[in-house]
N, C-alpha and C. Protein backbone atom coordinates (compact mmCIF):
# COMPACT_ATOMS: atom_id res chain seq x y z
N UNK A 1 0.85 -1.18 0.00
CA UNK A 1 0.00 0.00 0.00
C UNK A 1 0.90 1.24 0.00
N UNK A 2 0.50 2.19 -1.05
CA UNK A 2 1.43 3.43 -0.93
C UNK A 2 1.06 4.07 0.25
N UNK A 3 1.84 5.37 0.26
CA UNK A 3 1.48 5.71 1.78
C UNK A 3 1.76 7.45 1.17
N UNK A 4 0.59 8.40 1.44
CA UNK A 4 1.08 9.68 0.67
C UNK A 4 0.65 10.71 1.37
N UNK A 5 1.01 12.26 0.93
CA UNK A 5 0.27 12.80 1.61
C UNK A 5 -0.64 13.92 0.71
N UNK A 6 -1.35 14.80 1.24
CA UNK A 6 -2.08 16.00 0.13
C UNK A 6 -1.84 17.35 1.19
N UNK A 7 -1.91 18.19 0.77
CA UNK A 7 -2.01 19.34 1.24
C UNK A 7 -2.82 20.74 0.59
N UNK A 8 -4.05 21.32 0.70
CA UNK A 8 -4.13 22.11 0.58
C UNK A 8 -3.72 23.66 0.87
N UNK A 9 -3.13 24.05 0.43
CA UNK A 9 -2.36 25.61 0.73
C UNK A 9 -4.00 26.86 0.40
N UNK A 10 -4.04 27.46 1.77
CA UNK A 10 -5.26 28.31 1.47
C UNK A 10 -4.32 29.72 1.50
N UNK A 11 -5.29 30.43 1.30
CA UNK A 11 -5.28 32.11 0.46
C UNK A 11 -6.23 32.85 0.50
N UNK A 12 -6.74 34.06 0.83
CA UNK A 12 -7.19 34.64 0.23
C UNK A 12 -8.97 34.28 0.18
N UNK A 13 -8.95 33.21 0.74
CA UNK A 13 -10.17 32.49 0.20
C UNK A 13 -10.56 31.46 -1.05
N UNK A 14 -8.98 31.22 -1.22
CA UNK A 14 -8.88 30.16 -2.58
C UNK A 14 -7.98 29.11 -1.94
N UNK A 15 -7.51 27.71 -2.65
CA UNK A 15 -6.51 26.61 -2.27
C UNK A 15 -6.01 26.84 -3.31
N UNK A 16 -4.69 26.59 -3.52
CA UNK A 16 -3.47 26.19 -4.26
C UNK A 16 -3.93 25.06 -5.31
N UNK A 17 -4.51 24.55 -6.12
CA UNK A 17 -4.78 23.52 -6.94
C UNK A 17 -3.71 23.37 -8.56
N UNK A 18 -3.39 22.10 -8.18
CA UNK A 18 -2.68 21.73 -9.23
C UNK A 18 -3.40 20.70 -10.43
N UNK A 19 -3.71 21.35 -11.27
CA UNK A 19 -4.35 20.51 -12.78
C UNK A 19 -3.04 20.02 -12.89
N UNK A 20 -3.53 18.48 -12.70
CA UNK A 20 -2.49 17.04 -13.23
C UNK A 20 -2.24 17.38 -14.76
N UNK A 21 -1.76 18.14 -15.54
CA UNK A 21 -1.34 17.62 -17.21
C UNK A 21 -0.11 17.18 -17.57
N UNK A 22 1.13 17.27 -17.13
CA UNK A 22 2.10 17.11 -17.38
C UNK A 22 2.86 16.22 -16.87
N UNK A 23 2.27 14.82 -16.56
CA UNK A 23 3.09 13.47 -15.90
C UNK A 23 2.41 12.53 -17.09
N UNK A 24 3.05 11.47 -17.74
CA UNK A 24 2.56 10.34 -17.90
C UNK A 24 1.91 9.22 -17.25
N UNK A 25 1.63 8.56 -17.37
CA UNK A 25 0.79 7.31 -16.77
C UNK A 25 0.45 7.90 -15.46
N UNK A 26 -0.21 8.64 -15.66
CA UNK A 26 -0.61 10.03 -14.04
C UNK A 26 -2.14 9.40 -13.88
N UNK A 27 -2.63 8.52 -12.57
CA UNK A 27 -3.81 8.31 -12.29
C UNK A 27 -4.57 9.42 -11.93
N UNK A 28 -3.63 10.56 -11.80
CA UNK A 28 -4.24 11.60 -11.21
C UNK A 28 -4.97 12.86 -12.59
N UNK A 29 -4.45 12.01 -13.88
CA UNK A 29 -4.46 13.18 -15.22
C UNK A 29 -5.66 13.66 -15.43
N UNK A 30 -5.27 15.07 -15.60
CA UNK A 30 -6.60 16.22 -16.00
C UNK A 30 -6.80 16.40 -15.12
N UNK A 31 -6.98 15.51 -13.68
CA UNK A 31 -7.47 16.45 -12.30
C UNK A 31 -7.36 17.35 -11.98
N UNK A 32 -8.25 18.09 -10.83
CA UNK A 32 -7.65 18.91 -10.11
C UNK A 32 -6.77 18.48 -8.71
N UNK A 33 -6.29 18.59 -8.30
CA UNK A 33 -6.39 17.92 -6.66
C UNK A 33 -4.95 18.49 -5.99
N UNK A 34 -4.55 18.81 -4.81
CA UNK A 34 -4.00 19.49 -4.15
C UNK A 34 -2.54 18.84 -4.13
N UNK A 35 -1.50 19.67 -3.57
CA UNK A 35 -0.50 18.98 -3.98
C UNK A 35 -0.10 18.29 -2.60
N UNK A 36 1.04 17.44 -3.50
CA UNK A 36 1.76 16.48 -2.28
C UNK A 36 2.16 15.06 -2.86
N UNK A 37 3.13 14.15 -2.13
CA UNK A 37 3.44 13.31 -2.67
C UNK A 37 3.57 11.99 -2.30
N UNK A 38 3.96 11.07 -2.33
CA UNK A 38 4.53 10.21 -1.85
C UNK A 38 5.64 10.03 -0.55
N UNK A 39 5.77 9.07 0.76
CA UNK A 39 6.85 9.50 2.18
C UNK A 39 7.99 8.89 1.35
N UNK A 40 9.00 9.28 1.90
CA UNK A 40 10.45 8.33 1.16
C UNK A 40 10.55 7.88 2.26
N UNK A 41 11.32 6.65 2.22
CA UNK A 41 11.91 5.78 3.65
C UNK A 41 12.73 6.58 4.85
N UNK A 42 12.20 6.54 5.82
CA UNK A 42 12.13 7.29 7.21
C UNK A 42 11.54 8.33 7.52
N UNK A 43 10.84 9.03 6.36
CA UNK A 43 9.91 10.23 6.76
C UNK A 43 8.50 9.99 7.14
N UNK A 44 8.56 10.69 8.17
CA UNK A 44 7.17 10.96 8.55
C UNK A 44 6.02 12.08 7.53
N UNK A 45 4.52 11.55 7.72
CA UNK A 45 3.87 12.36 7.10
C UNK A 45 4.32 13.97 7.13
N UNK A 46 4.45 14.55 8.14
CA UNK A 46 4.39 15.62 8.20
C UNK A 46 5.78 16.34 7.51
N UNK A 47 7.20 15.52 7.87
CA UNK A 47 8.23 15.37 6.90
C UNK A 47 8.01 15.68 5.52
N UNK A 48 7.32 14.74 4.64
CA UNK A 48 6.53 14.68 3.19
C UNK A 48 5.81 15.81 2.62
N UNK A 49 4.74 15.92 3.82
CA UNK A 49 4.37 17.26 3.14
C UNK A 49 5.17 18.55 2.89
N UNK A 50 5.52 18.65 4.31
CA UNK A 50 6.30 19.78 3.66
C UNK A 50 7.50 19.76 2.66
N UNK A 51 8.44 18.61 2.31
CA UNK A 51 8.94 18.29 1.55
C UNK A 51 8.08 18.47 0.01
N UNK A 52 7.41 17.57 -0.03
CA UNK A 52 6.08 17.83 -1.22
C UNK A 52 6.30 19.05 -1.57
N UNK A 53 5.40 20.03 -0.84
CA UNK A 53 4.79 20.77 -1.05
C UNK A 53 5.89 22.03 -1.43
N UNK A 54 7.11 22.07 -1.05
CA UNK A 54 8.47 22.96 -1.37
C UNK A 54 8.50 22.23 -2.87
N UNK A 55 8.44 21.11 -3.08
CA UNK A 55 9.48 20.58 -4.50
C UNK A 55 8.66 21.18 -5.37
N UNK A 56 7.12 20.72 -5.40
CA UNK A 56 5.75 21.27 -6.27
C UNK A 56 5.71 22.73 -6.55
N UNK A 57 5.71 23.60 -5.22
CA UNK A 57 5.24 24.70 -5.36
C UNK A 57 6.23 25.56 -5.20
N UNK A 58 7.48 26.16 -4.51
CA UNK A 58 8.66 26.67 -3.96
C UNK A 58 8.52 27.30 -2.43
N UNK A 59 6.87 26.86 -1.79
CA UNK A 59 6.48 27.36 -0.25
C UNK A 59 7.08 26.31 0.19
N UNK A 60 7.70 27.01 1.33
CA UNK A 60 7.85 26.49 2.66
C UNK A 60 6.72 26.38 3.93
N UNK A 61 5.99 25.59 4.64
CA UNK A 61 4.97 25.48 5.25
C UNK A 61 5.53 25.88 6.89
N UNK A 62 4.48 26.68 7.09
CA UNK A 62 4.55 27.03 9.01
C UNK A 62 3.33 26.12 9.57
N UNK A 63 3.58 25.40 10.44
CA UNK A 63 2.57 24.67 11.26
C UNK A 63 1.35 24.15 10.39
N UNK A 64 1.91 23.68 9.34
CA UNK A 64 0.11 22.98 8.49
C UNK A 64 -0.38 22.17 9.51
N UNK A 65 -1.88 22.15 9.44
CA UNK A 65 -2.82 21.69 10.09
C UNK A 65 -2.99 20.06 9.37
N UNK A 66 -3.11 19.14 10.20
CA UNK A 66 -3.23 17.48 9.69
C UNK A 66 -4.83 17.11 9.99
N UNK A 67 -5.18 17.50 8.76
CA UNK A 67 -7.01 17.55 8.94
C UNK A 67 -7.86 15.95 8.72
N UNK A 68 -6.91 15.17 8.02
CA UNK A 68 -7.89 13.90 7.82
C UNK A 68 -7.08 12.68 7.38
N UNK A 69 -7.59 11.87 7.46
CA UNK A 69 -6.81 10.49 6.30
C UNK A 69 -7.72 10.29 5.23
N UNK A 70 -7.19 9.87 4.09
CA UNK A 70 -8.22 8.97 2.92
C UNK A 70 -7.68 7.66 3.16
N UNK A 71 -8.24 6.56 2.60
CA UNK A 71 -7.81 5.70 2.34
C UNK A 71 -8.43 5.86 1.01
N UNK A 72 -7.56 5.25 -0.22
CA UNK A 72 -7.82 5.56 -1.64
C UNK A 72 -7.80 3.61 -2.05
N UNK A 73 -8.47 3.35 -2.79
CA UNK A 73 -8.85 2.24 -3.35
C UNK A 73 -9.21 2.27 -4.61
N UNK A 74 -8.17 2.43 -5.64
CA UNK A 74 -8.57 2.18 -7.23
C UNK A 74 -8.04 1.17 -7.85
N UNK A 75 -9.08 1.07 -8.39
CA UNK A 75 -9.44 -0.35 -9.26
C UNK A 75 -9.49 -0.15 -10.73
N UNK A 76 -8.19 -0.12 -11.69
CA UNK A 76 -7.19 -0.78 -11.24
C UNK A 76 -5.97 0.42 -10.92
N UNK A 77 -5.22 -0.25 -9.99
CA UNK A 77 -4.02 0.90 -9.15
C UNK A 77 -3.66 0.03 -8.23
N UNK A 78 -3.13 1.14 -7.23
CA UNK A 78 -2.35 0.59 -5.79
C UNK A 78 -2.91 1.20 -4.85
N UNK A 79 -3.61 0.37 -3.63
CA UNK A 79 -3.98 1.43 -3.00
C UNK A 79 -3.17 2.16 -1.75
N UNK A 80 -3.86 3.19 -1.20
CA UNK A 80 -3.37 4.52 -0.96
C UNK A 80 -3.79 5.09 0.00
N UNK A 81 -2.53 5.62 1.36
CA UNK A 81 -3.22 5.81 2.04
C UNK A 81 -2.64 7.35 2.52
N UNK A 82 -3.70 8.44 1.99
CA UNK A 82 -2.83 9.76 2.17
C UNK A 82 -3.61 10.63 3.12
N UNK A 83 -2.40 11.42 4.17
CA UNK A 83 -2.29 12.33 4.86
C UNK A 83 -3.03 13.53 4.09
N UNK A 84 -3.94 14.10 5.10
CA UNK A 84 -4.42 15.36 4.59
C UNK A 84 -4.50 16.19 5.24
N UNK A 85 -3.64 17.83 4.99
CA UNK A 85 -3.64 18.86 5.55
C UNK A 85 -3.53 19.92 4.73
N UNK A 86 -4.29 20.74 5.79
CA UNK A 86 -4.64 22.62 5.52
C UNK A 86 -3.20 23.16 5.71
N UNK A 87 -2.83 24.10 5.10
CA UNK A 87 -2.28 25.19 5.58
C UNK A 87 -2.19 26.69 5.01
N UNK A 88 -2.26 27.62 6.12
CA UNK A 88 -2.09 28.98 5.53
C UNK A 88 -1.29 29.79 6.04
N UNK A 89 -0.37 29.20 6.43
CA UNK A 89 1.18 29.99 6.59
C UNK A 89 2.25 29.25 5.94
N UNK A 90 2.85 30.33 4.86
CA UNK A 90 3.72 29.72 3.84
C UNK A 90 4.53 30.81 3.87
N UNK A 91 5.49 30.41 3.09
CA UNK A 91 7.05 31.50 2.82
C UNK A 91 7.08 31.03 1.57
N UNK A 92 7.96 31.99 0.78
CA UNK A 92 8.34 31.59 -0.50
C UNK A 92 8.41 32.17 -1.87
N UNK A 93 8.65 31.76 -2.79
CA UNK A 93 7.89 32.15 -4.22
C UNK A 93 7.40 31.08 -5.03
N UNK A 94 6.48 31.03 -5.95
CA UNK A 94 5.96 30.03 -6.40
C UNK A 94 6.46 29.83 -7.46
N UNK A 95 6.91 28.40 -7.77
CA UNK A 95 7.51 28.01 -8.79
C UNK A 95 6.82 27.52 -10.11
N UNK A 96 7.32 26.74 -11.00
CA UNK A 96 6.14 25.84 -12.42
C UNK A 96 6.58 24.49 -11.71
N UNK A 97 5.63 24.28 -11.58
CA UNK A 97 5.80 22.56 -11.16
C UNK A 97 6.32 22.10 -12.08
N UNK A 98 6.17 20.34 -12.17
CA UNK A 98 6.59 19.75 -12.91
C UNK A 98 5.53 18.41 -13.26
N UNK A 99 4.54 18.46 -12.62
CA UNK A 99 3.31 17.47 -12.41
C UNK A 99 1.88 18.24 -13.24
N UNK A 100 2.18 20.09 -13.66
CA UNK A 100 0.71 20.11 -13.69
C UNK A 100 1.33 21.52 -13.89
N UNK A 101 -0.01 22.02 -13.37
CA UNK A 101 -0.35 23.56 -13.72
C UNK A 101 -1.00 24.26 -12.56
N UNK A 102 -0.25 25.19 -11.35
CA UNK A 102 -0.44 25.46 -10.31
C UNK A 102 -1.38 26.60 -10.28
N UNK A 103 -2.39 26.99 -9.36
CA UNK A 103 -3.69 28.03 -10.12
C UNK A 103 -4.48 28.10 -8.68
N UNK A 104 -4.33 29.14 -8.37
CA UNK A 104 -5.13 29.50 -6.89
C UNK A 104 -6.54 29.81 -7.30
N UNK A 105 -7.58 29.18 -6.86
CA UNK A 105 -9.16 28.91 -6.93
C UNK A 105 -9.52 29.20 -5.77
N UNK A 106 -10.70 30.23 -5.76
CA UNK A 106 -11.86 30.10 -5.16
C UNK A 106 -12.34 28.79 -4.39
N UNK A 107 -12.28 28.89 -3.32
CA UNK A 107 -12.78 27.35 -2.29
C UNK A 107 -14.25 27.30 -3.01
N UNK A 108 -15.18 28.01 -3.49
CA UNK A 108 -15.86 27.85 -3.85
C UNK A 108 -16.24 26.96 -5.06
N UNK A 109 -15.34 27.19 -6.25
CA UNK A 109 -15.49 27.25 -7.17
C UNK A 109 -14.28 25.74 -7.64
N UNK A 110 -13.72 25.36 -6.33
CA UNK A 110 -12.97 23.86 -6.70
C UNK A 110 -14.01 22.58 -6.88
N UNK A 111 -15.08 22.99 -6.42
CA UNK A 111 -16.11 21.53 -6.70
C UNK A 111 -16.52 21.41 -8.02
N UNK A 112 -16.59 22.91 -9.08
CA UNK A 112 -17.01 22.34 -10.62
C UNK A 112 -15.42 21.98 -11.06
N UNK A 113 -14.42 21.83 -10.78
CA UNK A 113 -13.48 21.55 -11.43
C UNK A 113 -13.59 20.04 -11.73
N UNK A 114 -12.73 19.32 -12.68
CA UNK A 114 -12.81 18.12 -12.81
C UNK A 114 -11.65 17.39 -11.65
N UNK A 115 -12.50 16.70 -10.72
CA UNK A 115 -11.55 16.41 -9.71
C UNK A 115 -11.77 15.00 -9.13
N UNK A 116 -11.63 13.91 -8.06
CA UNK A 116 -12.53 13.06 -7.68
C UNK A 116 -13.53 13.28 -7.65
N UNK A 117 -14.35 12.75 -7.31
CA UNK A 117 -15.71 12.43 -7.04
C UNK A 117 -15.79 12.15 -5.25
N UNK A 118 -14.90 11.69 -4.77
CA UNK A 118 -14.67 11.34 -3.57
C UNK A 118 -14.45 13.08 -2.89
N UNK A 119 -13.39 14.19 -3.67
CA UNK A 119 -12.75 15.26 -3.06
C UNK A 119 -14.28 15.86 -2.43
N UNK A 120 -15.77 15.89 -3.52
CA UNK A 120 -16.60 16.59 -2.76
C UNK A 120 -17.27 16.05 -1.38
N UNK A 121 -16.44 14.93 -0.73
CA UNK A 121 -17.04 14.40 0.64
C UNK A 121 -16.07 15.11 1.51
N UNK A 122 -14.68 15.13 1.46
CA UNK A 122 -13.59 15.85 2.12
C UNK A 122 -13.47 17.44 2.22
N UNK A 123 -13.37 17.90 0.85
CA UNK A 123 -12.89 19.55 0.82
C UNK A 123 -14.85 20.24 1.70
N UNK A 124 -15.58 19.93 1.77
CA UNK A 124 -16.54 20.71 2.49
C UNK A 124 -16.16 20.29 4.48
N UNK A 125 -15.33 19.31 4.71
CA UNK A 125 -14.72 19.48 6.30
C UNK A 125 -14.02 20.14 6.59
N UNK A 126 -12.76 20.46 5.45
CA UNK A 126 -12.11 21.19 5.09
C UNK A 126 -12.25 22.47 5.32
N UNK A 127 -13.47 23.11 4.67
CA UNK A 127 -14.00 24.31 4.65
C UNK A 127 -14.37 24.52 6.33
N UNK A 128 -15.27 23.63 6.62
CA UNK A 128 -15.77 23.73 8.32
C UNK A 128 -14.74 23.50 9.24
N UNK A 129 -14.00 23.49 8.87
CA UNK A 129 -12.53 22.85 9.52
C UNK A 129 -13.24 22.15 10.94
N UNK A 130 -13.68 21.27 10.01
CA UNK A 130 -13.69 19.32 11.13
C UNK A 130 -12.18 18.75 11.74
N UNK A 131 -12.41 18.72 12.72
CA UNK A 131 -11.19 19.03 13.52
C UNK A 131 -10.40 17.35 13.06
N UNK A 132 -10.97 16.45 12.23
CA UNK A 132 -10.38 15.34 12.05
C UNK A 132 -11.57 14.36 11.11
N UNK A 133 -11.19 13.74 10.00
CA UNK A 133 -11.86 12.93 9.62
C UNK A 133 -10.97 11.43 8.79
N UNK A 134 -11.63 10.77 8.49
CA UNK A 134 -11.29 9.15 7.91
C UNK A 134 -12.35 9.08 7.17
N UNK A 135 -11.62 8.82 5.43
CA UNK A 135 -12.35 8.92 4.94
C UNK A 135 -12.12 7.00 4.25
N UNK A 136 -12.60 6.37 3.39
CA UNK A 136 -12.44 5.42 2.66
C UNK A 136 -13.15 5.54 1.24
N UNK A 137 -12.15 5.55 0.07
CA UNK A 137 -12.89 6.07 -1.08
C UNK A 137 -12.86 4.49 -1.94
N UNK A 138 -13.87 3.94 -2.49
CA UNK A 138 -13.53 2.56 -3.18
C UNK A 138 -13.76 3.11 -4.68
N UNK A 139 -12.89 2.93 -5.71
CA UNK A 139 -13.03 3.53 -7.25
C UNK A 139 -13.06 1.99 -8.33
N UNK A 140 -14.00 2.36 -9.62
CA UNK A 140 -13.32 1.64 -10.36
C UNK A 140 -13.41 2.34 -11.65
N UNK A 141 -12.04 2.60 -12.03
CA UNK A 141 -12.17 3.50 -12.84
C UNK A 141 -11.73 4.71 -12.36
N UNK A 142 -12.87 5.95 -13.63
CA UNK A 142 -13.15 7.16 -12.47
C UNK A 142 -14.11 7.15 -11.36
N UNK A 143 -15.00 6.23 -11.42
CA UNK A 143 -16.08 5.96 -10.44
C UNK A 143 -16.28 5.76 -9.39
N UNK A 144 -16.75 6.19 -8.39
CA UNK A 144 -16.66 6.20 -6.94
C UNK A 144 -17.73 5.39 -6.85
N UNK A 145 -17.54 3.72 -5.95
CA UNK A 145 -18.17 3.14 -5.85
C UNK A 145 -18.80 3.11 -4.65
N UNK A 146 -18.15 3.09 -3.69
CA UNK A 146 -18.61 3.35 -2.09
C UNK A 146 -17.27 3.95 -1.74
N UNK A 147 -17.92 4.58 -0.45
CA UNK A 147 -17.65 5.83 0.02
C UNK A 147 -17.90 5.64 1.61
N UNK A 148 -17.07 5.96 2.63
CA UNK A 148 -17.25 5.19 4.25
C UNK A 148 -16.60 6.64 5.08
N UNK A 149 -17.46 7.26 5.43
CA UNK A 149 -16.98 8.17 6.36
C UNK A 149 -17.10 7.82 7.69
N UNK A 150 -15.47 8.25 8.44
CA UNK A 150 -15.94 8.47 9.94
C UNK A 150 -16.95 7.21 10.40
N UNK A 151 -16.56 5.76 8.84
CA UNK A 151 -17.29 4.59 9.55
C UNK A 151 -18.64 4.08 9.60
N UNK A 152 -19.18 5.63 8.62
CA UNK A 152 -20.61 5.46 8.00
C UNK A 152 -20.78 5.56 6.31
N UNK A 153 -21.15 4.37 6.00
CA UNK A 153 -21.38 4.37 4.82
C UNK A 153 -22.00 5.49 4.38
N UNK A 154 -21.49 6.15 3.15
CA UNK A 154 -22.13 7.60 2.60
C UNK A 154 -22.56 7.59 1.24
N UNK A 155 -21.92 6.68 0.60
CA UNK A 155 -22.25 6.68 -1.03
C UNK A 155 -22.13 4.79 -0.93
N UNK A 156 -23.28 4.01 -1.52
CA UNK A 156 -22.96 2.46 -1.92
C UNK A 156 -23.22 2.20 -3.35
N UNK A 157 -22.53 2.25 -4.13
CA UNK A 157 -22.99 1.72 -6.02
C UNK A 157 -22.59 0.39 -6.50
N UNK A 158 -22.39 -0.58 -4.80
CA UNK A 158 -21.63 -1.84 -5.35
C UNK A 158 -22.58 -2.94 -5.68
C-alpha cells in the first residue's frame, strides 16, 4: 500500500490547486487535486508534506494543520493511504511545477473543477474545519463506488 500525503495551501479564500497535465501514466491526469506526494523511507507524514509541497510549489509550510486520512482504493491501481492537511502559513515564491499547472481557486469554485468524485465528501470538512476525519474512497475506474466516512457508509454503487 502506498502511503502519501495532500495538502491544501489556502489564500485569500482560494486553495493552491494543481491541474495534473504534465506526468505520464498520471492516475491523477486532467485532475484537479492538491498537492503532495509520496513519504520516502524514514519520513514521517508531516516530513513529506512539507517536503512535497516545497518541490511542487517553492512554499515552505509554518505549522500545516493534519485535517484527515483517505484511504484511496482504485481499481485498477495501488492502493493509498494519504495524509491530509490545511495550511495557511507559507514563505516563499511560487515556482512551475513539474506534475501540472499550479492556479489559486476560489474554495468555492474547486467543486465544478474536474476532480474526484470522492474530493466533494472531504474539501466541504475542510471548509468547516472538522477538527479530524477518515475517509475510505472505493473507485473503479473514475467511479466512486462506495464511500465510508468516519465509519458510515455515505455513497454504496456496489
Amino acid at each position: 500500500m502506498r502511503i502519501s500525503t495532500l495538502c491544501y495551501l489556502e489564500r485569500d479564500g482560494k486553495y493552491l490547486m494543481l491541474h495534473r497535465v504534465k506526468k505520464k501514466n498520471d492516475i491523477n491526469h486532467d485532475k484537479w487535486i492538491g498537492v503532495g506526494g509520496g513519504l520516502e523511507a524514514g519520513e514521517t507524514p508531516l516530513d513529506c508534506v512539507c517536503r512535497e509541497v516545497w518541490e511542487e510549489t517553492g512554499y515552505t509550510l509554518s505549522n500545516p494543520s493534519y485535517r484527515g486520512i483517505l484511504y484511496f482504493y482504485p481499481v485498477p491501481g495501488e492502493d493509498e493511504i494519504i495524509h491530509v492537511y490545511t495550511c495557511s502559513t507559507f514563505s516563499g515564491t511560487e515556482k512551475v511545477c513539474d506534475e501540472g499547472d499550479l492556479v489559486w481557486v476560489d474554495k468555492e469554485k474547486v467543486p465544478q473543477l474536474p476532480t474526484w468524485e470522492g474530493d466533494a465528501l472531504f474539501l466541504p470538512l475542510l471548509a468547516r474545519d472538522t477538527p479530524f476525519f477518515e475517509l475510505h474512497l472505493h473507485y473503479a475506474g473514475d467511479d466512486l463506488k462506495k464511500a465510508v466516512l468516519d465509519g458510515r457508509t455515505v455513497i454504496d454503487r456496489t
